[in-house]
Protein backbone atom coordinates (compact mmCIF):
# COMPACT_ATOMS: atom_id res chain seq x y z
CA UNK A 1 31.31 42.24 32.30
CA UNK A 2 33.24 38.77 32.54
CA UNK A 3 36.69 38.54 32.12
CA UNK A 4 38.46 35.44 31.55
CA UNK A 5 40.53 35.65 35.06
CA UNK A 6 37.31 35.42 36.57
CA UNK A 7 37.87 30.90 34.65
CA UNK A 8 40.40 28.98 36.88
CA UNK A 9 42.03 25.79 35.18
CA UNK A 10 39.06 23.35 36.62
CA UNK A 11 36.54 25.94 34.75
CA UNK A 12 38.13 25.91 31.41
CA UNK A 13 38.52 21.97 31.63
CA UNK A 14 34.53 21.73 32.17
CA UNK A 15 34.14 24.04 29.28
CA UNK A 16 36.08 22.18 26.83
CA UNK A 17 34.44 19.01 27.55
CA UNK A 18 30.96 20.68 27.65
CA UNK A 19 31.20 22.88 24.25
CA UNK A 20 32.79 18.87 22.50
CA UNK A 21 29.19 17.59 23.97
CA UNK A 22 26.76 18.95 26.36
CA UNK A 23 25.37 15.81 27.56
CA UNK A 24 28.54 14.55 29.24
CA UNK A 25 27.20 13.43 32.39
CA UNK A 26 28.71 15.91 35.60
CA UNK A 27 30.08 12.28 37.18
CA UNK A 28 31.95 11.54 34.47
CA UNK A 29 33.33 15.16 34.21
CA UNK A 30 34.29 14.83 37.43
CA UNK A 31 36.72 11.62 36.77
CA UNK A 32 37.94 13.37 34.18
CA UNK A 33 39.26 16.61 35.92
CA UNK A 34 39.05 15.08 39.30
CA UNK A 35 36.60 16.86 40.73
CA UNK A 36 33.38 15.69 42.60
CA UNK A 37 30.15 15.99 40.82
CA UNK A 38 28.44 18.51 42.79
CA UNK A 39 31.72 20.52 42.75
CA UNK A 40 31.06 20.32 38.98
CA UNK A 41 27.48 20.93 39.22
CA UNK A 42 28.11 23.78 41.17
CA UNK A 43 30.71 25.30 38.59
CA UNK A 44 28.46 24.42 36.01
CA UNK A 45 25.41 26.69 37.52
CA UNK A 46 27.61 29.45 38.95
CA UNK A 47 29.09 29.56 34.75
CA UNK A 48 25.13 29.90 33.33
CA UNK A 49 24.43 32.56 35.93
CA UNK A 50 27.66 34.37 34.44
CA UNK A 51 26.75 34.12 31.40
CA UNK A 52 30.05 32.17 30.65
CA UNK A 53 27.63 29.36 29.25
CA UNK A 54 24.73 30.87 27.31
CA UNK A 55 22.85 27.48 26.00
CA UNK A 56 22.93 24.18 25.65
CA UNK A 57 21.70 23.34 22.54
CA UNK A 58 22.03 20.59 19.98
CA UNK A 59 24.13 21.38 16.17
CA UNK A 60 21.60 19.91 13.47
CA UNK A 61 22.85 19.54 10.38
CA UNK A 62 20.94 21.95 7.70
CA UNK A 63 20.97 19.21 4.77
CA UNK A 64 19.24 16.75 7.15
CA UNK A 65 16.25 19.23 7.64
CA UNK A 66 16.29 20.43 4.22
CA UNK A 67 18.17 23.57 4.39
CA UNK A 68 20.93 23.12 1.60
CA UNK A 69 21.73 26.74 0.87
CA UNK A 70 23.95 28.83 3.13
CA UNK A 71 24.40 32.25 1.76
CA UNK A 72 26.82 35.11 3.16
CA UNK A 73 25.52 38.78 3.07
CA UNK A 74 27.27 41.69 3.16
CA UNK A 75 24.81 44.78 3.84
CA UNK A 76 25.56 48.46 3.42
CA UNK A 77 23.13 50.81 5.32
CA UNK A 78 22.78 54.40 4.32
CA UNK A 79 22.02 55.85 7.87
CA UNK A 80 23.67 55.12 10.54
CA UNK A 81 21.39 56.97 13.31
CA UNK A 82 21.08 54.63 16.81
CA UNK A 83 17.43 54.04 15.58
CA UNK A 84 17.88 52.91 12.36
CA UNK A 85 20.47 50.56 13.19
CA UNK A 86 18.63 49.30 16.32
CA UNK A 87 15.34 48.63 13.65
CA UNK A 88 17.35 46.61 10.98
CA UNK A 89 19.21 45.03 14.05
CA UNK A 90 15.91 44.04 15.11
CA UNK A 91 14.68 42.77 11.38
CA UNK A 92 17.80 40.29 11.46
CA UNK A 93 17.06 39.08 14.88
CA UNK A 94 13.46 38.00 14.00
CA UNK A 95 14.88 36.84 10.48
CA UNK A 96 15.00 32.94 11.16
CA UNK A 97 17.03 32.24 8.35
CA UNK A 98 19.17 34.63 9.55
CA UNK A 99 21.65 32.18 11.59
CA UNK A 100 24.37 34.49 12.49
CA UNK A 101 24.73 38.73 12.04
CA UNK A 102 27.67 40.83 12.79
CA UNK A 103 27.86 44.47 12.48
CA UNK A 104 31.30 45.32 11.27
CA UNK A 105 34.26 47.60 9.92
CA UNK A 106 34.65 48.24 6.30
CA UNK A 107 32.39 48.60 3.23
CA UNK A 108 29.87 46.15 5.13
CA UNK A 109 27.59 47.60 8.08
CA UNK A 110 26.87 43.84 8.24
CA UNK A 111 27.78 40.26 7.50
CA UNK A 112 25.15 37.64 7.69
CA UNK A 113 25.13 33.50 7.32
CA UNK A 114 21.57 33.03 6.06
CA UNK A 115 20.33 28.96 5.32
CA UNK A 116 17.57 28.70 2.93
CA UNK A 117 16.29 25.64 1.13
CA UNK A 118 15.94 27.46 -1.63
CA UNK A 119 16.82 30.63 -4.20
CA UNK A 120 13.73 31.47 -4.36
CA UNK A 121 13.04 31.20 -0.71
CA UNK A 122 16.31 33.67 -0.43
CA UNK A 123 15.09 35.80 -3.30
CA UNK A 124 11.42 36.55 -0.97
CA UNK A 125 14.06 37.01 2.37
CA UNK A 126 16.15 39.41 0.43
CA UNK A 127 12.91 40.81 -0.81
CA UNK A 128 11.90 41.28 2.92
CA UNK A 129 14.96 41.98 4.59
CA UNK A 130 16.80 44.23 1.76
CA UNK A 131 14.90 45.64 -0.72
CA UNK A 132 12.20 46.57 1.14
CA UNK A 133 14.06 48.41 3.66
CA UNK A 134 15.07 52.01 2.60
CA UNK A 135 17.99 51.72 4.70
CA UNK A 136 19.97 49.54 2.79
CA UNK A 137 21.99 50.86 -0.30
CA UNK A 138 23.31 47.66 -1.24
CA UNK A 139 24.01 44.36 -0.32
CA UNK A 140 26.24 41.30 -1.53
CA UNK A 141 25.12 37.98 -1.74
CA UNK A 142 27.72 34.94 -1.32
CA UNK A 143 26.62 31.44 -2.08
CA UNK A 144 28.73 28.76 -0.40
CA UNK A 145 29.49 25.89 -2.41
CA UNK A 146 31.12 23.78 0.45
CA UNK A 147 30.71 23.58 4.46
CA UNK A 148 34.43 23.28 4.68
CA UNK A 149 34.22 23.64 8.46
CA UNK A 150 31.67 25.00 11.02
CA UNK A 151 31.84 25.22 14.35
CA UNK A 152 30.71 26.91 17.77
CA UNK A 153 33.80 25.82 19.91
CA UNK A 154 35.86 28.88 21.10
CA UNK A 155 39.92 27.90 21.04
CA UNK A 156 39.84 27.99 25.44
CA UNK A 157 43.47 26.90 25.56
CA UNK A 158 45.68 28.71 23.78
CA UNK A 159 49.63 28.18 23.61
């Protein structure tokens, strides 16, 4: 397991720049922390091995690719045997709408962020993932009205 001692100050600076925008070339990196670009580099491929960075991917925007509808579900599971929650674990994972699933404390066993394009392409994915599955006793559909803010940079440092 990582632990955050394992980040010196150069680390943390890469980070930040990299998780603003993963293309940043590792020269200009470099200027910017003062390090050499293979000293970056090197940083760089020692934090993927880690598991410090886990992908470099690019943010679309879910209007632009027709994807309008973001919906929040809260799932309650009857049975909480290791198999059962490993198989609707699994049916959220293969779930592409499915952009984000936490299992949690409280009333929900789960909290998803589903995008859709449409109710009734939810209504068939609630269909699939909810209804049909035994398991689940109930679950709570949230529809959000605005993308106030989204994001997938962590807060690295902290006052």
């Amino acid at each position: 397991m990582r632990k955050s001692a394992d980040l010196d100050e150069f680390d943390v600076a890469i980070l930040e720049i990299l998780q603003k925008d993963s293309t940043v070339p590792q020269r200009q990196i470099g200027e910017r922390i003062h390090l050499s670009a293979p000293a970056v580099q090197r940083r760089i491929k020692r934090m993927q091995e880690n598991g410090v960075i886990e992908a470099n991917i690019a943010v679309i925007d879910p209007t632009a690719v027709a994807l309008p509808i973001t919906i929040i579900v809260e799932v309650q599971i009857a049975d909480e045997r290791y198999e059962l929650i490993n198989a609707i674990k699994r049916s959220f994972l293969q779930a592409p709408e499915v952009q984000q699933c936490y299992q949690v404390t409280g009333e929900a066993d789960f909290v998803l962020v589903v995008v859709v394009a449409s109710m009734t392409e939810y209504q068939a994915l609630s269909r699939r993932l909810f209804h049909d599955n035994p398991n689940v006793t109930k679950f709570k559909s949230l529809v959000a009205m605005d993308r106030v803010k989204v994001g997938l940079s962590l807060p690295l440092t902290r006052d």
